[in-house]
Protein backbone atom coordinates (compact mmCIF):
# COMPACT_ATOMS: atom_id res chain seq x y z
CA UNK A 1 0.00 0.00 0.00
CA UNK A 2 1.39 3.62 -0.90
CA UNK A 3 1.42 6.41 1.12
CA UNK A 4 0.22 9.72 -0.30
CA UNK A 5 3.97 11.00 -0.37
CA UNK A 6 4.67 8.06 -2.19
CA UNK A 7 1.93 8.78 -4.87
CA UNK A 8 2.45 12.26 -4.91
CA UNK A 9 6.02 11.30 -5.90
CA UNK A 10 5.40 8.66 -8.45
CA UNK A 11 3.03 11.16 -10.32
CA UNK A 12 6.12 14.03 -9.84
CA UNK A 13 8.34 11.45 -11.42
CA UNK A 14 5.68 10.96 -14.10
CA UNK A 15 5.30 14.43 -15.20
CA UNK A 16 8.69 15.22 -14.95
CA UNK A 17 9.63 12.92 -17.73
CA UNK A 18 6.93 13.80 -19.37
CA UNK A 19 8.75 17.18 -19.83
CA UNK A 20 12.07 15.38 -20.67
CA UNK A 21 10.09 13.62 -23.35
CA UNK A 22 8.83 16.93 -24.88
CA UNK A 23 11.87 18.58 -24.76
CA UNK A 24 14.07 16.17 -26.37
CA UNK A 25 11.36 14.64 -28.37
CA UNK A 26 12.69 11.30 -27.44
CA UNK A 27 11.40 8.66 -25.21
CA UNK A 28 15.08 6.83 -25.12
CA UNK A 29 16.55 10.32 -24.83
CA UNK A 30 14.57 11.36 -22.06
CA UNK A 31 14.88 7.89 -20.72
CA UNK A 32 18.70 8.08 -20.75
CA UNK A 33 18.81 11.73 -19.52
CA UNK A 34 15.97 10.53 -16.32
CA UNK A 35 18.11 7.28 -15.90
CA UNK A 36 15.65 5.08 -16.67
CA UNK A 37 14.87 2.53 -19.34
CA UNK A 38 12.76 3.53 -22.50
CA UNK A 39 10.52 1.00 -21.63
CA UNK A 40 9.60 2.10 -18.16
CA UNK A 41 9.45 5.72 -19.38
CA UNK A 42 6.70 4.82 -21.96
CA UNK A 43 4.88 2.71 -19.59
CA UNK A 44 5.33 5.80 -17.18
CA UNK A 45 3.60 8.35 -19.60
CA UNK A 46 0.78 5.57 -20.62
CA UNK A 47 -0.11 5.38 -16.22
CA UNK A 48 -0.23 9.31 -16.56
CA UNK A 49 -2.47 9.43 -19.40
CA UNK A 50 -4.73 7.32 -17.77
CA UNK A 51 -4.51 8.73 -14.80
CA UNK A 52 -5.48 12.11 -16.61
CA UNK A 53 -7.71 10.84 -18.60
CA UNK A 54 -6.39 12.56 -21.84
CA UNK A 55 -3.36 11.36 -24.48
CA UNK A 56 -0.54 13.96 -23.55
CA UNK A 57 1.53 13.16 -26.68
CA UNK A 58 1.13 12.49 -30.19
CA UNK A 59 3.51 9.22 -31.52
CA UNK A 60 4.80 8.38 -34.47
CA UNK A 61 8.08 6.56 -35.66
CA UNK A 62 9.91 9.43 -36.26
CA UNK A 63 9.08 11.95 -32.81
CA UNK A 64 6.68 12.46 -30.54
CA UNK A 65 5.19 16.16 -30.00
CA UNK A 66 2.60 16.61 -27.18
CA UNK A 67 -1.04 17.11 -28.09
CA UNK A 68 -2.80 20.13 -27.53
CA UNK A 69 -3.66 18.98 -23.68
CA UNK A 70 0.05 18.00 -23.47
CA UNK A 71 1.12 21.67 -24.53
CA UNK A 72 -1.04 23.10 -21.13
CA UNK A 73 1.54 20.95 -18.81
């Protein structure tokens, strides 16, 4: 069971890479830059979209941009 420092935390953590991600345009960037692994990074952004309820960024094989909710963060 979390505490609500510990959630408060995890969804810092969250939307701070989410920045990362924006500003490098780069999941594996901002993964290496955070020090974490692509794949935890991406699963992190998917748990704060749902948590939101919106899609923050917009994917595609070349870059990812954020979406017009993702540009209010």
């Amino acid at each position: 069971m979390f505490t609500v420092v510990e959630m408060v935390n995890s969804m810092i953590d969250k939307v701070v890479y989410f920045l990362y991600v924006v500003r490098t345009g780069s999941f594996s960037d901002a993964a290496r830059q955070y020090g974490i692994s692509a794949s935890a990074g991406s699963r992190w952004i998917i748990e704060l979209e749902e948590k939101m309820g919106v899609s923050l960024l917009k994917r595609s094989t070349r870059k990812v941009v954020p979406t017009s909710r993702g540009k209010t963060i």
